[in-house]
PDB file of N, CA and C in Angstrom:
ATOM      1  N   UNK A   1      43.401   7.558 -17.087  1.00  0.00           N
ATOM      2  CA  UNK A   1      42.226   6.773 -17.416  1.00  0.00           C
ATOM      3  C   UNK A   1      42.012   5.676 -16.386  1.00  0.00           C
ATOM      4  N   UNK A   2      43.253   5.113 -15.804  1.00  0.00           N
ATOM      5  CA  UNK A   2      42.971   3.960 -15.075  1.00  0.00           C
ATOM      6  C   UNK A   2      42.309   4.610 -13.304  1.00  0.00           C
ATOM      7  N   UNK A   3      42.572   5.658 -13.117  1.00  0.00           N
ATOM      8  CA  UNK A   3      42.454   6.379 -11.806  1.00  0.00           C
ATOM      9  C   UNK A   3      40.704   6.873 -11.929  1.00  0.00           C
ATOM     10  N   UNK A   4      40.281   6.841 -13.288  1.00  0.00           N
ATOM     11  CA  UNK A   4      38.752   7.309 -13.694  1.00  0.00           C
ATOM     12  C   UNK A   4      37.858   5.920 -13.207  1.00  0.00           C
ATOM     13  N   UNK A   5      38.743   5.248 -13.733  1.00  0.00           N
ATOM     14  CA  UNK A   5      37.696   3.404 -14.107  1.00  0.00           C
ATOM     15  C   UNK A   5      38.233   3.188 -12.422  1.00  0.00           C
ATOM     16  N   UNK A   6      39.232   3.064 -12.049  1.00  0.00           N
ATOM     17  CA  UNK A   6      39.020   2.786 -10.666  1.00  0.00           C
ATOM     18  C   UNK A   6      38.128   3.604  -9.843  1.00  0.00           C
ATOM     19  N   UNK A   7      37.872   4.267  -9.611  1.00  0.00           N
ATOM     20  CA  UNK A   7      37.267   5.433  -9.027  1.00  0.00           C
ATOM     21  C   UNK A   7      35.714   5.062  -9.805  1.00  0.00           C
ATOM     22  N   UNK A   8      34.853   4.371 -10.510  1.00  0.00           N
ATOM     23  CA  UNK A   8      33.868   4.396 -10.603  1.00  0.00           C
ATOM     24  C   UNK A   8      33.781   2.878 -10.305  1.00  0.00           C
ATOM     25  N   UNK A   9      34.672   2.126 -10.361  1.00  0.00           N
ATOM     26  CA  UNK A   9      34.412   0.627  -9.941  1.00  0.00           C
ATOM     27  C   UNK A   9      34.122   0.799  -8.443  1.00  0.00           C
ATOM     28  N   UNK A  10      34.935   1.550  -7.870  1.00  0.00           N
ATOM     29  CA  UNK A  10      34.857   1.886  -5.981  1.00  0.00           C
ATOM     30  C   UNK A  10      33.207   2.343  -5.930  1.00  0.00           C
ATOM     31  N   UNK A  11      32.688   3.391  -6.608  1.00  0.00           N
ATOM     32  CA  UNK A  11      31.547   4.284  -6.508  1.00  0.00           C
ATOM     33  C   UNK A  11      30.579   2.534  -6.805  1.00  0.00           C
ATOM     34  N   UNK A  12      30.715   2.233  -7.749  1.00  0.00           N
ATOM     35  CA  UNK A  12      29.363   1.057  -8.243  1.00  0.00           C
ATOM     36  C   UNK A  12      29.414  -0.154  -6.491  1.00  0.00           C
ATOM     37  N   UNK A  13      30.694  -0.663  -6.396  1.00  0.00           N
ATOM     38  CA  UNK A  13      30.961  -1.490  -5.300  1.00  0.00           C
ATOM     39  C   UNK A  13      30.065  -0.824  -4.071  1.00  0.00           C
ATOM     40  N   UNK A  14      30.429   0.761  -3.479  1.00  0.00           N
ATOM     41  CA  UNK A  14      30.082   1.047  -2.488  1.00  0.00           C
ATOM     42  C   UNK A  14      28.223   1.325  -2.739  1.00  0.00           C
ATOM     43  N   UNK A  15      27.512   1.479  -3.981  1.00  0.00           N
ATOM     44  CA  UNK A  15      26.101   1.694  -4.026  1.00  0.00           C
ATOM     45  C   UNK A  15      25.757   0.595  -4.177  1.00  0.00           C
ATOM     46  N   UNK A  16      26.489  -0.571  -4.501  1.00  0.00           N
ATOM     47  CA  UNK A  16      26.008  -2.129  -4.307  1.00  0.00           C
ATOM     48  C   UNK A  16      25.778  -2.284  -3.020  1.00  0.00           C
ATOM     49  N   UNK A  17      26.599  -2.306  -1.995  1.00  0.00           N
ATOM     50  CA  UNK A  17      26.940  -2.405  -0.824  1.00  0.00           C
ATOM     51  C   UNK A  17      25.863  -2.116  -0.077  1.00  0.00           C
ATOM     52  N   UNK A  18      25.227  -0.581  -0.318  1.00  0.00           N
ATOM     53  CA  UNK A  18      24.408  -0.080   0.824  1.00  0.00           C
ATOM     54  C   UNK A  18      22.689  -0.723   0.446  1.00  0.00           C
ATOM     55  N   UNK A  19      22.756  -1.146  -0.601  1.00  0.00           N
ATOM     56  CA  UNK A  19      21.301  -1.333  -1.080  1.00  0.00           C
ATOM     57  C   UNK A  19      21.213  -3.360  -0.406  1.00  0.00           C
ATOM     58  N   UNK A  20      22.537  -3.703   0.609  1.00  0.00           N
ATOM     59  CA  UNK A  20      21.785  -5.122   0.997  1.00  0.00           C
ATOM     60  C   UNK A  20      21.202  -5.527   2.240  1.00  0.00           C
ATOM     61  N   UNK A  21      20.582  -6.360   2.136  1.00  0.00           N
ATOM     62  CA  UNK A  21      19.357  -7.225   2.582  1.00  0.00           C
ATOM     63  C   UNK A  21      19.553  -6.840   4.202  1.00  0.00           C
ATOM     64  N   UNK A  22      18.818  -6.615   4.975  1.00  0.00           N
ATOM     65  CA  UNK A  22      18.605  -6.068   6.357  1.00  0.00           C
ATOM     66  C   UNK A  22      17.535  -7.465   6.614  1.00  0.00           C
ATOM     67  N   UNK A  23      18.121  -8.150   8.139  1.00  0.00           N
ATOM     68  CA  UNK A  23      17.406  -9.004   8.904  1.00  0.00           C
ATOM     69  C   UNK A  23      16.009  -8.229   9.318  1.00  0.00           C
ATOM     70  N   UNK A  24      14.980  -9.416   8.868  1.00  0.00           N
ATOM     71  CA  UNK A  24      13.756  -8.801  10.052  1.00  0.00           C
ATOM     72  C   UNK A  24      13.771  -8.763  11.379  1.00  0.00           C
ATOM     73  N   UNK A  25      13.491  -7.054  11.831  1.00  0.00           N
ATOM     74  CA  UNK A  25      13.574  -7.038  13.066  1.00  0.00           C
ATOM     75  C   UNK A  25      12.218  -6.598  13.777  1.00  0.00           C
ATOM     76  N   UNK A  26      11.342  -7.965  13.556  1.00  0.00           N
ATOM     77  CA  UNK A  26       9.809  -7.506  14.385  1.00  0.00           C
ATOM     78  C   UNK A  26       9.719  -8.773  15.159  1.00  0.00           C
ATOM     79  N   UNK A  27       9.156  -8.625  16.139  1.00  0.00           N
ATOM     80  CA  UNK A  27       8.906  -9.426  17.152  1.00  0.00           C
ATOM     81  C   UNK A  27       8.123 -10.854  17.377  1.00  0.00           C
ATOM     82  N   UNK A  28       7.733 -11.234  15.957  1.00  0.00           N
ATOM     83  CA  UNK A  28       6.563 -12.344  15.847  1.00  0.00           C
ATOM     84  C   UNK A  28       7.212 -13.242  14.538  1.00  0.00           C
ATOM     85  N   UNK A  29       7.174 -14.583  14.843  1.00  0.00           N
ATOM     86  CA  UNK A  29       7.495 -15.230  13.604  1.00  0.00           C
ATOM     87  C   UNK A  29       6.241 -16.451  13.250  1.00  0.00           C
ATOM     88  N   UNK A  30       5.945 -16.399  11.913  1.00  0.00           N
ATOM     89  CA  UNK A  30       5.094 -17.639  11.626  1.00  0.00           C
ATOM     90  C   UNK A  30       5.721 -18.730  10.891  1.00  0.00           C
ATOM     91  N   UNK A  31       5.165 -20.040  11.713  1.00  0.00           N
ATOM     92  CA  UNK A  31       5.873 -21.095  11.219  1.00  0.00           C
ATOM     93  C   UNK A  31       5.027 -21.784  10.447  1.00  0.00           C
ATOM     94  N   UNK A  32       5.135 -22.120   9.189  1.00  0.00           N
ATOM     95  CA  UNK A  32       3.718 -22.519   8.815  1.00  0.00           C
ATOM     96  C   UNK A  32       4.023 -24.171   8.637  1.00  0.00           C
ATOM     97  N   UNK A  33       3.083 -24.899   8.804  1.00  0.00           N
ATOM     98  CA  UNK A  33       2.931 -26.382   8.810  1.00  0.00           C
ATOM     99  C   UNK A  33       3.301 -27.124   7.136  1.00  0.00           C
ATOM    100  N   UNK A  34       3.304 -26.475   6.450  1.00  0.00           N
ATOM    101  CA  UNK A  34       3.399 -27.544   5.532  1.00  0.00           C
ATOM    102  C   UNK A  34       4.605 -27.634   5.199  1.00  0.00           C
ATOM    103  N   UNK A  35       5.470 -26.993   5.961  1.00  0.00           N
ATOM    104  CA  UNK A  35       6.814 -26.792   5.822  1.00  0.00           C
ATOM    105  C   UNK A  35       7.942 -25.842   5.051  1.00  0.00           C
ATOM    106  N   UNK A  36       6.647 -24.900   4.607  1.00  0.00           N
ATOM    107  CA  UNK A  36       6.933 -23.505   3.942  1.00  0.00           C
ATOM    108  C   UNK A  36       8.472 -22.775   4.618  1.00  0.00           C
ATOM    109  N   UNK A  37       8.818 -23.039   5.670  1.00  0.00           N
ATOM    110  CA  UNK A  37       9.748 -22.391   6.582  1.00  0.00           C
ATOM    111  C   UNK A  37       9.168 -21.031   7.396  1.00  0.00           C
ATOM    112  N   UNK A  38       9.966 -20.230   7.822  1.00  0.00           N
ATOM    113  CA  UNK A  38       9.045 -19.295   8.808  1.00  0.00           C
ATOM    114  C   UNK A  38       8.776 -17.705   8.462  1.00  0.00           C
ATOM    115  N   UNK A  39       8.705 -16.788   8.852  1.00  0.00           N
ATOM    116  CA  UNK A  39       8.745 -15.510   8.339  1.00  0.00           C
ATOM    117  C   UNK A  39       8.346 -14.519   9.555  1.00  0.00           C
ATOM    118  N   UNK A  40       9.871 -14.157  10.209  1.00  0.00           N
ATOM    119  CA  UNK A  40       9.725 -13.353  10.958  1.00  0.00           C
ATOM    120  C   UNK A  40       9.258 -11.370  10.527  1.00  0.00           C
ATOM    121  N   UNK A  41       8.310 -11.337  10.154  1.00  0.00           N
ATOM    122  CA  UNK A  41       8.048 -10.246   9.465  1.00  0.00           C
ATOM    123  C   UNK A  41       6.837  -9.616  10.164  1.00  0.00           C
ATOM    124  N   UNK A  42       6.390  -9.767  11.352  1.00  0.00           N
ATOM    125  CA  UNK A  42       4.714  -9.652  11.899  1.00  0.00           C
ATOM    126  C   UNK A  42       5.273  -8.507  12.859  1.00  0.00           C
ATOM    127  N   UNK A  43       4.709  -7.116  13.209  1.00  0.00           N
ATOM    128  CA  UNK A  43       4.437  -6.741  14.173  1.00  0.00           C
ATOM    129  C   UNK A  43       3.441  -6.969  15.756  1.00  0.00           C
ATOM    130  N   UNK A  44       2.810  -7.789  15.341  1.00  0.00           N
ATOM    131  CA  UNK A  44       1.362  -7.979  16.556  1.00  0.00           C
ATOM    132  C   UNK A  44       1.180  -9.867  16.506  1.00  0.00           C
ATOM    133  N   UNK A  45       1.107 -10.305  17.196  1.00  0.00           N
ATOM    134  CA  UNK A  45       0.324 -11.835  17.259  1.00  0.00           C
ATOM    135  C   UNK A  45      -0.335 -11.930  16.466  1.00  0.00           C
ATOM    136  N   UNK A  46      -1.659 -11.045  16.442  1.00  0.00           N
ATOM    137  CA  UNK A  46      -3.103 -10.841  15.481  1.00  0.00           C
ATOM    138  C   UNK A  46      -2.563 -11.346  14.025  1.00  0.00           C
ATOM    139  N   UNK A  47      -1.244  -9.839  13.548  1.00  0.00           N
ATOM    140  CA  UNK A  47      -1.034 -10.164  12.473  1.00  0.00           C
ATOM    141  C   UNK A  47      -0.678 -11.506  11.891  1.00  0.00           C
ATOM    142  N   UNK A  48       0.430 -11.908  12.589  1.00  0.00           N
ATOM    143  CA  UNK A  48       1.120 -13.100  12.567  1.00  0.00           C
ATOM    144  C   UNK A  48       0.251 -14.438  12.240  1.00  0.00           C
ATOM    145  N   UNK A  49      -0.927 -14.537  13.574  1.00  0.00           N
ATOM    146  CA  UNK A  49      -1.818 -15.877  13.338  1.00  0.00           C
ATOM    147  C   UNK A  49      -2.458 -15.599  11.986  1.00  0.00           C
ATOM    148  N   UNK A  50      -3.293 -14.315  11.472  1.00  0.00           N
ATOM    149  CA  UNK A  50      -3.792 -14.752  10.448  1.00  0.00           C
ATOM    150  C   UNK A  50      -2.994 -14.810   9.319  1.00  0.00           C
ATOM    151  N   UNK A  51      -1.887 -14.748   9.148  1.00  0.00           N
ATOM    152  CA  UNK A  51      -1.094 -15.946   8.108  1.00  0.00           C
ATOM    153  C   UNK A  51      -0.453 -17.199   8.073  1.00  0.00           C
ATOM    154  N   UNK A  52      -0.282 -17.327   9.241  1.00  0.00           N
ATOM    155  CA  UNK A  52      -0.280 -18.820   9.793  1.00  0.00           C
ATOM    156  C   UNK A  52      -1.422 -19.713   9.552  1.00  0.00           C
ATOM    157  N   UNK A  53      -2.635 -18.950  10.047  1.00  0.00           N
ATOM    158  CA  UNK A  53      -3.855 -19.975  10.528  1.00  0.00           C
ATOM    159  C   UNK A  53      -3.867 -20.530   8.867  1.00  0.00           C
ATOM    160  N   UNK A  54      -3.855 -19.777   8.094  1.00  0.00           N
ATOM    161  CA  UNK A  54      -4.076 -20.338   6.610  1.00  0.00           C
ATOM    162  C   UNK A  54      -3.409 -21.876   6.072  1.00  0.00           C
ATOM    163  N   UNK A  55      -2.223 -21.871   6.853  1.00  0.00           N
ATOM    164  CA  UNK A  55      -1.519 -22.980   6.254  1.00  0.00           C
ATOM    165  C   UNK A  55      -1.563 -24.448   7.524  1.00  0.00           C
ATOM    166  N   UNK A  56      -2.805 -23.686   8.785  1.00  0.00           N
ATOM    167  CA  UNK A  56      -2.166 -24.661  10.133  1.00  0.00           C
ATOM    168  C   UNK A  56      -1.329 -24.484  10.549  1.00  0.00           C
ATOM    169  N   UNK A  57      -0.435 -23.559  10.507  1.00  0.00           N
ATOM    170  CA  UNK A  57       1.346 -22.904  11.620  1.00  0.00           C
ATOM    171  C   UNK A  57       0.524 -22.528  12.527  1.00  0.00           C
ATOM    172  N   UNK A  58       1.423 -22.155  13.073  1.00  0.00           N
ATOM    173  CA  UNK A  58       2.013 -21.177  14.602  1.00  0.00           C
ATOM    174  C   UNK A  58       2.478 -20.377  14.358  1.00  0.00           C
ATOM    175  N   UNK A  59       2.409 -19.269  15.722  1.00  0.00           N
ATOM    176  CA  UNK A  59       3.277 -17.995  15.657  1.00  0.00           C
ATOM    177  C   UNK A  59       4.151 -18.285  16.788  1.00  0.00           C
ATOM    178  N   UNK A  60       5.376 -17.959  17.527  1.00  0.00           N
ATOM    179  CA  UNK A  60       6.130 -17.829  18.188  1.00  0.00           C
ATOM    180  C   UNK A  60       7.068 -16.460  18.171  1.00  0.00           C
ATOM    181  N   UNK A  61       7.419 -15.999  19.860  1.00  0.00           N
ATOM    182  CA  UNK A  61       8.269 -14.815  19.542  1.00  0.00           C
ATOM    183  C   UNK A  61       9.193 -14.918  18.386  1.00  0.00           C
ATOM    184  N   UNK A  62      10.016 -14.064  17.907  1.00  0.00           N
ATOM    185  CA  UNK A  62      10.730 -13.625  17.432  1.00  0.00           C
ATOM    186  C   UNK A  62      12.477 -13.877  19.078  1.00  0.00           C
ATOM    187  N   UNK A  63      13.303 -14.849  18.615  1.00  0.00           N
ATOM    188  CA  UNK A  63      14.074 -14.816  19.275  1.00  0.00           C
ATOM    189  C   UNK A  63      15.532 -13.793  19.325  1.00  0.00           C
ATOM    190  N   UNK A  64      15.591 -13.695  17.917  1.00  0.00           N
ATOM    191  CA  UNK A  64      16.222 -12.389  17.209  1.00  0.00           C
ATOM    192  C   UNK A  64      15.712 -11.064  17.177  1.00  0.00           C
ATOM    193  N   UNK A  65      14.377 -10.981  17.764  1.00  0.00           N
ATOM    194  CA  UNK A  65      14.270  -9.498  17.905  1.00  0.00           C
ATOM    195  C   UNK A  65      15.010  -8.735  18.689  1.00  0.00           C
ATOM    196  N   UNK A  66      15.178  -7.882  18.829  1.00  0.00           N
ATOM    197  CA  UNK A  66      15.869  -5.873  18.986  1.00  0.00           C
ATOM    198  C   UNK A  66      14.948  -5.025  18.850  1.00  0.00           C
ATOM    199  N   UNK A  67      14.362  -4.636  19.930  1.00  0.00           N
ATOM    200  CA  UNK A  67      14.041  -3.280  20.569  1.00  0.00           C
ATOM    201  C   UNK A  67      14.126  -2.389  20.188  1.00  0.00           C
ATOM    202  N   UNK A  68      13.691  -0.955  19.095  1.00  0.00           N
ATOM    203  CA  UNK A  68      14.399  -0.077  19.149  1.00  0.00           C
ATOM    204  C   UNK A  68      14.952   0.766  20.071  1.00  0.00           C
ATOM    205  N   UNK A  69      15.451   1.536  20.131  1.00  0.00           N
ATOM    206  CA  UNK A  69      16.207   1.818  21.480  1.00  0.00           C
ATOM    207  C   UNK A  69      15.121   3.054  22.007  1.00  0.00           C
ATOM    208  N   UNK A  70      14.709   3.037  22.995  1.00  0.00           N
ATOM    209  CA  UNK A  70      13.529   3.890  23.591  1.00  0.00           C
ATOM    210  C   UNK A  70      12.359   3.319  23.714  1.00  0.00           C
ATOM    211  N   UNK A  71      11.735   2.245  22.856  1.00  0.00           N
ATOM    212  CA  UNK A  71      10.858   2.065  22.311  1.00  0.00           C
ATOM    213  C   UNK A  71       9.813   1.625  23.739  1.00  0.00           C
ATOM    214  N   UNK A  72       8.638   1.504  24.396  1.00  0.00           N
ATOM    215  CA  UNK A  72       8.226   0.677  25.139  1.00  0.00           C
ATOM    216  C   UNK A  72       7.365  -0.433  24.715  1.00  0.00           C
ATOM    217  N   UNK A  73       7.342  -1.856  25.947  1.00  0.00           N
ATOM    218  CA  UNK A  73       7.641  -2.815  25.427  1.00  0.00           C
ATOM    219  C   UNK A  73       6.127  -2.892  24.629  1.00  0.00           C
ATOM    220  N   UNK A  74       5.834  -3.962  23.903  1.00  0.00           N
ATOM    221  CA  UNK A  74       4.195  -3.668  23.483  1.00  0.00           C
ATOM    222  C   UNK A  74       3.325  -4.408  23.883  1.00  0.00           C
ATOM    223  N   UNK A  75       2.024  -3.480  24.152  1.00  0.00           N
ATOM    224  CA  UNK A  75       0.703  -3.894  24.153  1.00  0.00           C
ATOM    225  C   UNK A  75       0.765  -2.965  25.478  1.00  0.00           C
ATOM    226  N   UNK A  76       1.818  -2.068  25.505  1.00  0.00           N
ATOM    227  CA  UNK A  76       1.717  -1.318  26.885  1.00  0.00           C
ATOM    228  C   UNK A  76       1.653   0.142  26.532  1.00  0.00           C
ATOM    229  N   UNK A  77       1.182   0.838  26.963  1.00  0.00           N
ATOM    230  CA  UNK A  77       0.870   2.190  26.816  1.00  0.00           C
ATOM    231  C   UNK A  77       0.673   3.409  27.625  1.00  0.00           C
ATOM    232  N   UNK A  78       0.493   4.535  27.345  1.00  0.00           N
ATOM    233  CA  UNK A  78      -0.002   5.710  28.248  1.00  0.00           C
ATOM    234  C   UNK A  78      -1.484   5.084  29.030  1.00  0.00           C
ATOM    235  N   UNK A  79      -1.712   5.180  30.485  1.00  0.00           N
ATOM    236  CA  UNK A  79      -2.936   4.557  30.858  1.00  0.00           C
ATOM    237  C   UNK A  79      -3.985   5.702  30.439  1.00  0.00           C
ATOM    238  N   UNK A  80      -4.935   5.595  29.922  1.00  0.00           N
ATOM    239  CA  UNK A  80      -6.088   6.257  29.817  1.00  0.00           C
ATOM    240  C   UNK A  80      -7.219   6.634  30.919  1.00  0.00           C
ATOM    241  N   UNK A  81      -7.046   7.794  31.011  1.00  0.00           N
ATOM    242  CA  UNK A  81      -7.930   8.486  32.148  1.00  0.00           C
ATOM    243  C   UNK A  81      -9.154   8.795  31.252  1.00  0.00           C
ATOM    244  N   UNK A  82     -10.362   8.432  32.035  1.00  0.00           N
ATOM    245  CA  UNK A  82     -11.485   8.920  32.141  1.00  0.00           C
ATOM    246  C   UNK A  82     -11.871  10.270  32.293  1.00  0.00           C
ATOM    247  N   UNK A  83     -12.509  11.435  31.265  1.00  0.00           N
ATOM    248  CA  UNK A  83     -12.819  12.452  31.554  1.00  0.00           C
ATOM    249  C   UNK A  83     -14.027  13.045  32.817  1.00  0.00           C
ATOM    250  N   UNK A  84     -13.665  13.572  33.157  1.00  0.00           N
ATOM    251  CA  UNK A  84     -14.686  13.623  34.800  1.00  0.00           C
ATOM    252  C   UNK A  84     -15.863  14.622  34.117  1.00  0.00           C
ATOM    253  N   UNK A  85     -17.275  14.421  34.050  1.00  0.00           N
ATOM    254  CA  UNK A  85     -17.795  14.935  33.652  1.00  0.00           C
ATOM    255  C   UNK A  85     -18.503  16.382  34.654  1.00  0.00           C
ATOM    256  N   UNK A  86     -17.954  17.786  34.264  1.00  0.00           N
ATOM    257  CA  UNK A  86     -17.791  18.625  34.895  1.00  0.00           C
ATOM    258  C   UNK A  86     -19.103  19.285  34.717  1.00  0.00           C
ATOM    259  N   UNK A  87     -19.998  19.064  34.750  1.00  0.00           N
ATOM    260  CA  UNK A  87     -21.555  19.582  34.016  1.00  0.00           C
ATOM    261  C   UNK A  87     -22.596  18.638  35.017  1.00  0.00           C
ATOM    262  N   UNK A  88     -22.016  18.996  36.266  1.00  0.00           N
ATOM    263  CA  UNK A  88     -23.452  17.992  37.155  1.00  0.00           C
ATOM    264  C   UNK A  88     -23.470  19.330  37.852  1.00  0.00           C
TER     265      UNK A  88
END
């Protein structure tokens, strides 16, 4: 009996375990002015200011951000070619 109850105390411990709290890892943080504290949670500037602008904050990088690994950096992309119009 005691090898049962141990063996489900281990099982509850280890599904506690995997269900905790993960740091935000996006690149934009808002600081808001009234002293709310900050919330690194924004993918884009855009996003970021318009929850800031509400309270008078700022946005600033994210100093704790991480890259996913491959990822390229943003606001950068495949360059877009112009289709040549083949009908003259």
């Amino acid at each position: 009996m005691c090898i049962i109850r141990t063996g489900f105390v281990v099982a509850v411990v280890a599904l506690a375990g995997s269900s905790a709290a993960h740091a935000q890892n996006y690149p934009w943080c808002s600081n808001f002015h009234d002293g709310a504290g900050t919330n690194c949670g924004f993918s884009t500037y855009e996003q970021c200011m318009a929850t800031a602008r509400g309270s008078g904050g700022y946005c600033a990088p994210n100093n704790m951000y991480v890259a996913p690994h491959g990822a390229a950096p943003a606001g950068r992309g495949k360059p877009k070619h112009r289709a040549r119009n083949s009908g003259r």
